[in-house]
Every structure is written in C-alpha cells, then in structure tokens.
N, C-alpha and C. Protein backbone atom coordinates (compact mmCIF):
# COMPACT_ATOMS: atom_id res chain seq x y z
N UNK A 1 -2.10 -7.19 8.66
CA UNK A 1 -2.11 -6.02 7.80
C UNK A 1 -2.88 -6.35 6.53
N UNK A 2 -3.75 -5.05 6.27
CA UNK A 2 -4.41 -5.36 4.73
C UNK A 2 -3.94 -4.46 3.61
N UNK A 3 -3.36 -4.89 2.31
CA UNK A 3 -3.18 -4.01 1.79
C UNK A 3 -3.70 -4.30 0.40
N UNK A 4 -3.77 -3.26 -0.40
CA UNK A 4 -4.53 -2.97 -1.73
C UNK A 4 -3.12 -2.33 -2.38
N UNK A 5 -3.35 -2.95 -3.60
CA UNK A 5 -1.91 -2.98 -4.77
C UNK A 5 -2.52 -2.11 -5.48
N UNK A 6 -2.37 -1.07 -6.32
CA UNK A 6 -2.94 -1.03 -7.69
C UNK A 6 -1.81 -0.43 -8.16
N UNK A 7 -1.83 -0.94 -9.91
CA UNK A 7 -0.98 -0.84 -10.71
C UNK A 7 -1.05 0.20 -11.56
N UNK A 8 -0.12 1.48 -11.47
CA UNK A 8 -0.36 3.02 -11.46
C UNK A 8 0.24 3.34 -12.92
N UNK A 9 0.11 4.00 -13.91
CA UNK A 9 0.66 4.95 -14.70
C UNK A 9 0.86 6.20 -14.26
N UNK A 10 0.49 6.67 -13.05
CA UNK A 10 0.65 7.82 -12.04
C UNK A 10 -0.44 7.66 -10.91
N UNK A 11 0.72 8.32 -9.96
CA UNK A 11 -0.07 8.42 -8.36
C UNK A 11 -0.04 9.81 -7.96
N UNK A 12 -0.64 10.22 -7.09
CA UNK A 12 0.19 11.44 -6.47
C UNK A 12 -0.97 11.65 -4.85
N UNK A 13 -0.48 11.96 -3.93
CA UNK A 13 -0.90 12.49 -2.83
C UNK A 13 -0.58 13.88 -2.49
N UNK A 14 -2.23 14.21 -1.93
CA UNK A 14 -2.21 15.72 -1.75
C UNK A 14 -2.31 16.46 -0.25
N UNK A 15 -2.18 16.91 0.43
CA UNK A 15 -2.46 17.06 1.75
C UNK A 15 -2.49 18.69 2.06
N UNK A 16 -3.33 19.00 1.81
CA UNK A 16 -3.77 21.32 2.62
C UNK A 16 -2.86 21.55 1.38
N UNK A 17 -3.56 20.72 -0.02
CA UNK A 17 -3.44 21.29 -1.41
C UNK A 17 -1.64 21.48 -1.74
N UNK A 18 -1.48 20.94 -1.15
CA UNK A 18 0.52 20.60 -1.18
C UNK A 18 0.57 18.98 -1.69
N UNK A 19 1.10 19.02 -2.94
CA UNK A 19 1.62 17.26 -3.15
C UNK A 19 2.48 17.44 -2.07
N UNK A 20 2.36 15.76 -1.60
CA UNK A 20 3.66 15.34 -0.92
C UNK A 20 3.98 13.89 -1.21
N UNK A 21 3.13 13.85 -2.45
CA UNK A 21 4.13 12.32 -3.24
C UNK A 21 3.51 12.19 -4.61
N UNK A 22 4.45 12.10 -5.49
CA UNK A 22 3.97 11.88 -6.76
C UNK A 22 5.09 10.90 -7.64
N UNK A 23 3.99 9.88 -8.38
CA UNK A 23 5.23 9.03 -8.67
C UNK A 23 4.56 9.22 -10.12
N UNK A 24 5.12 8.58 -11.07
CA UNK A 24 4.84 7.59 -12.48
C UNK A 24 4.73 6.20 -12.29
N UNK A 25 5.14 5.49 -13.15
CA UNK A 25 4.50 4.18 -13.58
C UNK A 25 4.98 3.30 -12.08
N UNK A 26 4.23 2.06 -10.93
CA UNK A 26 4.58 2.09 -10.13
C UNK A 26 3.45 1.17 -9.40
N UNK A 27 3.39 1.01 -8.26
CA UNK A 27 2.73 0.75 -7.35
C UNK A 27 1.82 2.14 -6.22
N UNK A 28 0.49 1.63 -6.12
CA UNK A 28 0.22 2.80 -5.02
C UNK A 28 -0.33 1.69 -4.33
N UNK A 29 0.12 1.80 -2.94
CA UNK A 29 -0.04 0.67 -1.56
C UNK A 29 -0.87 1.04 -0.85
N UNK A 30 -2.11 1.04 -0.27
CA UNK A 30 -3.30 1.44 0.78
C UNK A 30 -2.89 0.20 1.70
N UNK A 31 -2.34 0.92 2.97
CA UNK A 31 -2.09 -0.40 3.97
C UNK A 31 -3.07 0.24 5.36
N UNK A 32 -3.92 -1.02 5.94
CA UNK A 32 -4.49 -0.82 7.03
C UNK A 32 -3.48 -1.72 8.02
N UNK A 33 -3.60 -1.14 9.33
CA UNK A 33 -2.97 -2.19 10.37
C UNK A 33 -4.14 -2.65 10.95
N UNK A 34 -3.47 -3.32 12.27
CA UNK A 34 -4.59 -3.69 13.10
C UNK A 34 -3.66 -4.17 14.30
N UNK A 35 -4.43 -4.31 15.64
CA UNK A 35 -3.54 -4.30 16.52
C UNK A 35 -2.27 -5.60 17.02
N UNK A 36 -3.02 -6.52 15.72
CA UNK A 36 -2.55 -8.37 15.85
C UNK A 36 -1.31 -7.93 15.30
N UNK A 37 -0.60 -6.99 14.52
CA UNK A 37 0.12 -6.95 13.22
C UNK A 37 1.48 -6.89 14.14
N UNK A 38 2.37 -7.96 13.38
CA UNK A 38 3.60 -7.87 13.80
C UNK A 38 4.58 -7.40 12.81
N UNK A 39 5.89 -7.69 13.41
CA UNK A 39 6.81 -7.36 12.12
C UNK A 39 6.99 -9.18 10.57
N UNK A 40 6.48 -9.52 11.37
CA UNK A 40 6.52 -10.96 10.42
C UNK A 40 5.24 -10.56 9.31
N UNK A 41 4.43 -9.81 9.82
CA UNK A 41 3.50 -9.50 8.47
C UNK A 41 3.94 -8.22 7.55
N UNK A 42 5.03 -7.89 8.49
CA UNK A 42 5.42 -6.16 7.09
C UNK A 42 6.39 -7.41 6.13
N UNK A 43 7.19 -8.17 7.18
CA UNK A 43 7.97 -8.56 6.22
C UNK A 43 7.91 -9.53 5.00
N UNK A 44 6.80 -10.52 5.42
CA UNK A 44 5.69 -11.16 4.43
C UNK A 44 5.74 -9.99 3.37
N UNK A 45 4.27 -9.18 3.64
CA UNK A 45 4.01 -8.28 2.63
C UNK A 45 5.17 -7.64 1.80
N UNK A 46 6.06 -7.36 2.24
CA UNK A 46 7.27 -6.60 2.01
C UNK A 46 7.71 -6.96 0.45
N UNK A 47 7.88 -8.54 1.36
CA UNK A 47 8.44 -9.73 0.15
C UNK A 47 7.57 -9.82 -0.97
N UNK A 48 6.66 -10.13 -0.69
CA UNK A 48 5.49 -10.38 -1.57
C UNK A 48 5.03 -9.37 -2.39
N UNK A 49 5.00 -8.16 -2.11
CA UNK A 49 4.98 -6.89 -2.64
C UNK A 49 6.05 -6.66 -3.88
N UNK A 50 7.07 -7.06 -3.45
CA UNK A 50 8.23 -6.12 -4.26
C UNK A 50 8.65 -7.77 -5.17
N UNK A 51 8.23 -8.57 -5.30
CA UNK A 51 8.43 -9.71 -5.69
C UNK A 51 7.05 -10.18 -7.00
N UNK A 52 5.94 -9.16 -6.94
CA UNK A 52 4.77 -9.63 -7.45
C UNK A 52 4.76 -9.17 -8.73
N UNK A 53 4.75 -9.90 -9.82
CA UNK A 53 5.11 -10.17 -11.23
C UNK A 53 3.35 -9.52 -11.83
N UNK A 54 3.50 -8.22 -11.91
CA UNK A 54 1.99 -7.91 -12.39
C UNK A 54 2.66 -6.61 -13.74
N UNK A 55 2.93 -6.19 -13.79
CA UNK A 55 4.18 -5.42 -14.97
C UNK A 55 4.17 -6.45 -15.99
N UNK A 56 3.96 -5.32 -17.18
CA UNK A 56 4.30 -6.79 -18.64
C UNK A 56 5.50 -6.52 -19.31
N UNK A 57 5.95 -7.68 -19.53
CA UNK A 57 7.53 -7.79 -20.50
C UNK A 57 7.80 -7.77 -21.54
N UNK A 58 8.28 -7.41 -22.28
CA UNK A 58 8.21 -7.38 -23.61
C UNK A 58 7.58 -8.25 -24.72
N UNK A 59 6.57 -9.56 -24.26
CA UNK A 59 5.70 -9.68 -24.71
C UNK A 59 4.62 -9.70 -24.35
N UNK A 60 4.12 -8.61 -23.14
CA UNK A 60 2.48 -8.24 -23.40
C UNK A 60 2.37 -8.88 -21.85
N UNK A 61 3.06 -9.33 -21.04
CA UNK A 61 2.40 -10.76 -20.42
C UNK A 61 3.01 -10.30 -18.64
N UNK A 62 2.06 -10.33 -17.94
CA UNK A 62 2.18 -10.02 -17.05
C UNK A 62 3.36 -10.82 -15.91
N UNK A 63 5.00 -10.23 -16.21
CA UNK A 63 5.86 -11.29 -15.50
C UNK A 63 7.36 -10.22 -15.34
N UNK A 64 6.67 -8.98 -14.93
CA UNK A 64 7.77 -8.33 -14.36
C UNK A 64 7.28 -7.54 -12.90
N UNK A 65 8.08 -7.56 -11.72
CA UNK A 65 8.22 -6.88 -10.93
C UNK A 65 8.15 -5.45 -10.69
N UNK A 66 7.78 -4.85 -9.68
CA UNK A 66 8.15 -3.46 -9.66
C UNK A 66 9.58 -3.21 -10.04
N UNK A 67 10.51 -4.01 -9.26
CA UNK A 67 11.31 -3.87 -9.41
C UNK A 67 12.06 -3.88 -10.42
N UNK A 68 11.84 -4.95 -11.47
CA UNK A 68 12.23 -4.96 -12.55
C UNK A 68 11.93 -3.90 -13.60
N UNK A 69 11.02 -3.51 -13.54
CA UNK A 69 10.75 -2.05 -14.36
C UNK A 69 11.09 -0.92 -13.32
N UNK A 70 11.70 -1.03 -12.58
CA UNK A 70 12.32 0.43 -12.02
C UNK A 70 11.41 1.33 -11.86
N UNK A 71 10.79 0.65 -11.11
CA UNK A 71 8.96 1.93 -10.86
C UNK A 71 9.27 2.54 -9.69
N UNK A 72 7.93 2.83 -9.55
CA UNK A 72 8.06 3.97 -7.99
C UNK A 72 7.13 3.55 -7.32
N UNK A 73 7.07 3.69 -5.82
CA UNK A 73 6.35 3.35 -4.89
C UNK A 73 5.53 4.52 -4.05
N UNK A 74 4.21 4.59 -4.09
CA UNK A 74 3.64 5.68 -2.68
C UNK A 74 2.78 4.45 -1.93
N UNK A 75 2.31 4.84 -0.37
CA UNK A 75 2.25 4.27 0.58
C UNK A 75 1.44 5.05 1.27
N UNK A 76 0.07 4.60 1.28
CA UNK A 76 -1.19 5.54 2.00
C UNK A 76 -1.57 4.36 2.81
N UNK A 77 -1.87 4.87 4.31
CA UNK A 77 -2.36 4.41 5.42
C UNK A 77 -3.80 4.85 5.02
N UNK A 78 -4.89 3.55 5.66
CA UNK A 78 -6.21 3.62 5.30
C UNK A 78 -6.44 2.79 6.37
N UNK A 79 -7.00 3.17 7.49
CA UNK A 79 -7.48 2.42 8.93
C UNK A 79 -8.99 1.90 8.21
N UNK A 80 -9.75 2.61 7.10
CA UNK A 80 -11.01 2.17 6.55
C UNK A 80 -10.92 0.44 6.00
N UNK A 81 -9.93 -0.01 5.49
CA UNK A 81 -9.72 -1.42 5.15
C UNK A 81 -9.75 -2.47 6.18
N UNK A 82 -9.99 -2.01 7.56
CA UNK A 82 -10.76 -3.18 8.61
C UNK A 82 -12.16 -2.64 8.67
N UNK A 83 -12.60 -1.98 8.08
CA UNK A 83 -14.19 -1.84 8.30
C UNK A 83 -14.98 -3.37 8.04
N UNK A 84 -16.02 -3.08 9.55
CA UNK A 84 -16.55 -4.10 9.43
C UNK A 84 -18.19 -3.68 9.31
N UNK A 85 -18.53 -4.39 8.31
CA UNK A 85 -20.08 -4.11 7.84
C UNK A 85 -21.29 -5.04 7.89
N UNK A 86 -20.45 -5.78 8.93
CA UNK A 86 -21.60 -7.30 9.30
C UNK A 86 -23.44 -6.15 9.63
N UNK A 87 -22.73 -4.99 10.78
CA UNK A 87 -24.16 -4.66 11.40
C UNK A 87 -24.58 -3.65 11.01
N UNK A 88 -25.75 -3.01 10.09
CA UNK A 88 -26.11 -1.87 9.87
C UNK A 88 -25.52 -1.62 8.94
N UNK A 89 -25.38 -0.08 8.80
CA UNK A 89 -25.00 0.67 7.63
C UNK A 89 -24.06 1.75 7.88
N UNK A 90 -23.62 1.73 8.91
CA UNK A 90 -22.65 2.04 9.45
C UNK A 90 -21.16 1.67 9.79
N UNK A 91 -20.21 1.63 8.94
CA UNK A 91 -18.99 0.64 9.06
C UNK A 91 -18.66 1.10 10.51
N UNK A 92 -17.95 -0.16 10.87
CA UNK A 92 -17.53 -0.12 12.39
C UNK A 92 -15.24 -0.24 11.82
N UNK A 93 -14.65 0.24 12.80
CA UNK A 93 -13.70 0.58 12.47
C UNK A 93 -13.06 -0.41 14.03
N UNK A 94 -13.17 -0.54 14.53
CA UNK A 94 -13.30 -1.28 15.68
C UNK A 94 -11.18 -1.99 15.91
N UNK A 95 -11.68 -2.97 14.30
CA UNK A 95 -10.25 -3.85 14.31
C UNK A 95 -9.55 -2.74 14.13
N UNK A 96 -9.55 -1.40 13.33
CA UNK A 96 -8.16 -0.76 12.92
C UNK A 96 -7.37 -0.42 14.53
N UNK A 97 -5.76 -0.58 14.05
CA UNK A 97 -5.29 0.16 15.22
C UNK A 97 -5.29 1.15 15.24
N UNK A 98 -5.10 1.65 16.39
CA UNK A 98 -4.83 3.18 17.27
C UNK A 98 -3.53 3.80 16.85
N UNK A 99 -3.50 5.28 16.70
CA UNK A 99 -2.21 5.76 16.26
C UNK A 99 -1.30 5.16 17.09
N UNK A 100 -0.88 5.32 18.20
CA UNK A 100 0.20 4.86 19.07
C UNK A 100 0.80 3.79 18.44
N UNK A 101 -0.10 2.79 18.13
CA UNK A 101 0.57 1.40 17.38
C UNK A 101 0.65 1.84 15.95
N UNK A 102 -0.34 2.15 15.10
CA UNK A 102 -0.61 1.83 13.96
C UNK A 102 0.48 3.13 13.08
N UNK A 103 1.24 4.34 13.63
CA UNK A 103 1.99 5.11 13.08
C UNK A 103 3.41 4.22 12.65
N UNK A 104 4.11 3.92 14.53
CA UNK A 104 5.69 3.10 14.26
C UNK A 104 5.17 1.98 13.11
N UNK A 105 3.89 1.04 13.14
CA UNK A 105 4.37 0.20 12.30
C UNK A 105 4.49 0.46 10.84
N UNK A 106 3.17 1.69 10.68
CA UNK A 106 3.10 2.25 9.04
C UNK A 106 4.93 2.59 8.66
N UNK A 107 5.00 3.06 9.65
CA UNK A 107 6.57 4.06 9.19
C UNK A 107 7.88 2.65 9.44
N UNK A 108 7.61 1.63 9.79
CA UNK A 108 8.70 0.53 9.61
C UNK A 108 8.15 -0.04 8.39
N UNK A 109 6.81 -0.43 7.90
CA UNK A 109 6.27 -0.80 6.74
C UNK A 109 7.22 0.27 5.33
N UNK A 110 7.22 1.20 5.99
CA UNK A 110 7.78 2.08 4.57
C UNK A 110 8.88 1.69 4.71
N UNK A 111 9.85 1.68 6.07
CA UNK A 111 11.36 1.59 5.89
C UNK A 111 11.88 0.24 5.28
N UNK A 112 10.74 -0.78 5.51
CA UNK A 112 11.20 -2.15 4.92
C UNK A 112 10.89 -2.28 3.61
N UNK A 113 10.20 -1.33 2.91
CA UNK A 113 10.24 -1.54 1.48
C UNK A 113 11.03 -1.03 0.78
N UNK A 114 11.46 0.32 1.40
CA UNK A 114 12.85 0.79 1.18
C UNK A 114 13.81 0.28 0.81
N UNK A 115 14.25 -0.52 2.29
CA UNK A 115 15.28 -1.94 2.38
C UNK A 115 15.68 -2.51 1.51
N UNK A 116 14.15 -3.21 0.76
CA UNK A 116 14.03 -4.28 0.06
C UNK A 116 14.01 -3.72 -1.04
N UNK A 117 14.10 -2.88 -1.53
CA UNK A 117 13.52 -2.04 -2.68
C UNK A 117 14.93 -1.61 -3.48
N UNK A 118 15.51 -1.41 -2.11
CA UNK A 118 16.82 0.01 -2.73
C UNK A 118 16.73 1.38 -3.27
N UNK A 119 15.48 1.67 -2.94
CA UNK A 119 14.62 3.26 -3.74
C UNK A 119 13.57 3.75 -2.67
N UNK A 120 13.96 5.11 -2.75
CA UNK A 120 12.75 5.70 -1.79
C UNK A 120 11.21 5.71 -2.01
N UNK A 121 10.69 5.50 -0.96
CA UNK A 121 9.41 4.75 -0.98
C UNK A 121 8.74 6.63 -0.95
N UNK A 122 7.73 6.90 -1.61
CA UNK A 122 7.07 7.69 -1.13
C UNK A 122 5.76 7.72 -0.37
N UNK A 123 5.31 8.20 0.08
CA UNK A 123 4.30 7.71 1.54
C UNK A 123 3.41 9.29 2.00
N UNK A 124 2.04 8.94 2.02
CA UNK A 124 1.02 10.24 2.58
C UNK A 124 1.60 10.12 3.90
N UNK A 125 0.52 11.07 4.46
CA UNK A 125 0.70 11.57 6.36
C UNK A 125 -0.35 10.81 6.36
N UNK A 126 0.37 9.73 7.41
CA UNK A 126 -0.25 9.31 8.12
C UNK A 126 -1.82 10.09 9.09
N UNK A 127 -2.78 9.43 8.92
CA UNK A 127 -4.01 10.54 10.08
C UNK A 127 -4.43 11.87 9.26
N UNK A 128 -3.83 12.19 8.06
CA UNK A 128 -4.37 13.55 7.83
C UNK A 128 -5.16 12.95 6.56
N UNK A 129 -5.94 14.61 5.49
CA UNK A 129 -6.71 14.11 5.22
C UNK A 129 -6.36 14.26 3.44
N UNK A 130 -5.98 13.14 2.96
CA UNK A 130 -4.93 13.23 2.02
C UNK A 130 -6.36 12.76 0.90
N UNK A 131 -5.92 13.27 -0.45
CA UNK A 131 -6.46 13.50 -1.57
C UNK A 131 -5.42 12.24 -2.51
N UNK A 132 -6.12 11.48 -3.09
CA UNK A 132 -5.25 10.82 -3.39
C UNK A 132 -5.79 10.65 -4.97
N UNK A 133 -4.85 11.17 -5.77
CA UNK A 133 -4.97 10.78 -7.18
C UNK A 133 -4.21 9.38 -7.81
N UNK A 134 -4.91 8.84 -8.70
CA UNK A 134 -4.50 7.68 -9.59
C UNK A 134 -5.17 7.20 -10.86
N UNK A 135 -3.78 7.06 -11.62
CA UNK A 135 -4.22 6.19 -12.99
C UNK A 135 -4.17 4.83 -12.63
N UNK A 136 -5.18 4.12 -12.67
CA UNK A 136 -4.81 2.30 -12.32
C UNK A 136 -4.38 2.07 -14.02
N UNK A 137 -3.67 1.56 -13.86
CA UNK A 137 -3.46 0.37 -14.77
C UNK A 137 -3.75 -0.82 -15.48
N UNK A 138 -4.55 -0.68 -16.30
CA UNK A 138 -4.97 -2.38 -16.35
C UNK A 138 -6.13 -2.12 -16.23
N UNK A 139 -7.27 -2.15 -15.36
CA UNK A 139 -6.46 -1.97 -13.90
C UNK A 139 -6.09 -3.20 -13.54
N UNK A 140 -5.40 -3.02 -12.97
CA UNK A 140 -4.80 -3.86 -12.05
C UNK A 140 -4.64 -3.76 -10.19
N UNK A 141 -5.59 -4.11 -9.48
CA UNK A 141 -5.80 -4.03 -8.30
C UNK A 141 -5.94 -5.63 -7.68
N UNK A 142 -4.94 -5.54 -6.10
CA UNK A 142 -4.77 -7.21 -5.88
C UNK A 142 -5.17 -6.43 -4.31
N UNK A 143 -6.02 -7.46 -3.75
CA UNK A 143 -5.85 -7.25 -2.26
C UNK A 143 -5.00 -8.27 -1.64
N UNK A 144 -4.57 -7.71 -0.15
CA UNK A 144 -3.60 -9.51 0.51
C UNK A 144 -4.01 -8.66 1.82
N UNK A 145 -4.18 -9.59 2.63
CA UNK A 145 -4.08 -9.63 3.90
C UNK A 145 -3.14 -10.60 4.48
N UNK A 146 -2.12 -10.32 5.81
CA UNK A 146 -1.16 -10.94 5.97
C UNK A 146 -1.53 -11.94 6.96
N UNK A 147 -3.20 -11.92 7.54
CA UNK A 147 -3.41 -13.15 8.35
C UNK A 147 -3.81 -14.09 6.96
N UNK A 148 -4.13 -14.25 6.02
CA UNK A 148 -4.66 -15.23 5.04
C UNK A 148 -3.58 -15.31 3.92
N UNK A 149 -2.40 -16.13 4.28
CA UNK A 149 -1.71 -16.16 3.77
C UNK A 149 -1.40 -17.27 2.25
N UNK A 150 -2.90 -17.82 2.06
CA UNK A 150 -3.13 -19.05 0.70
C UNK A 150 -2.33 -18.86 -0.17
C-alpha cells in the first residue's frame, strides 16, 4: 500500500456536489492498493499513521500525534499512486488493484484506523469521482509505502 499524509487545517470531499467528508485540523490519507497488499501492511500503516509525531506542541516543534491533538481523519482511495511512468507519457496503472480486491481492503484500511484511533474515520467513495479540497499545513506532506519499510 502507498499512502500520502498531508497535514490539514481543513479537508473536505465532494462527490455529484454533495460533501461527504469534511474535517478541520487533521490528517487527509490518499491510499493506493495493489494486489501484493495484505492485512500486515494496513496494520503497519495503521500504526505508523496514528503514531506519527508531525503536529507541534506547545513549543513550536513538531512532536505530537494526530492523536494527541484530537484531530480528524478523511481517507481517499487513489489507484493513480501506482502509476508507472518508466514508458512514454502515458501513466500505466497496471500495479493498482482491481475493485474486487482493492474496495474490502480500502474499507478494512478505514475500519483499522478507526480501531486504533477510537474516532470515526471519514473516507470518499471509493471509484467515484470525488473533488477533494485541502489546506496543507506546513505543508506538511510524507509519503510511505508499506513494501519499503526503512
């Protein structure tokens, strides 16, 4: 799994001009699957996610958690984050998975941050064609992929 962090003063997702997630200060998650992806990589990410000290503390300094500032979470599926651009100019989409796989795991990806979280995760539709607003922070943007685990 690949996912993209960025560190939000607001998010919101839009879908046939209907929000269907809007947070404040928080995390917004762009997760791609792929067909290798098990549950040992939601739960990696999971951890690593809700554990990642990028929030500043009362002196300026980047060493609080989502969690610790009581933020909010949205969760956009992006099959575009396996694009591969070795050939041409044409991204090839090739590695992303197929709905059949790539829906159950998006939707256990949300339930395990949940879990871990103790707060409802908010999350686009999966496959549709979602509008996605954001303030980054900072900015503050981290990529991780769960096969390159350094």
């Amino acid at each position: 799994m690949k996912v993209v962090i960025q560190r939000v003063s607001g998010a919101s997702v839009t879908v046939d001009q209907k929000k269907v997630a809007d947070i404040q200060k928080g995390l917004l998650i762009l997760v791609g699957i792929e067909e290798a992806d098990t549950q040992d990589d939601i739960e990696w990410l999971t951890g690593k996610i809700l554990k990642m000290r990028i929030f500043a503390d009362e002196n300026e300094v980047m060493n609080c958690s989502v969690q610790d500032i009581d933020g909010d979470i949205i969760v956009v599926s992006q099959f575009t984050l396996h694009a591969s651009t070795k050939k041409g100019n044409r991204p090839s989409y090739i590695k992303a998975a197929k709905p059949e796989f790539a829906i159950p795991m998006y939707e256990t990806f949300v339930t395990s941050l949940e879990k871990e979280f103790n707060k409802k995760v908010q999350a686009g539709i999966f496959g549709a064609d979602m509008k996605v607003s954001l303030l980054n922070d900072g900015p503050v943007t981290i990529l991780m992929d769960s096969k390159n685990r350094e």
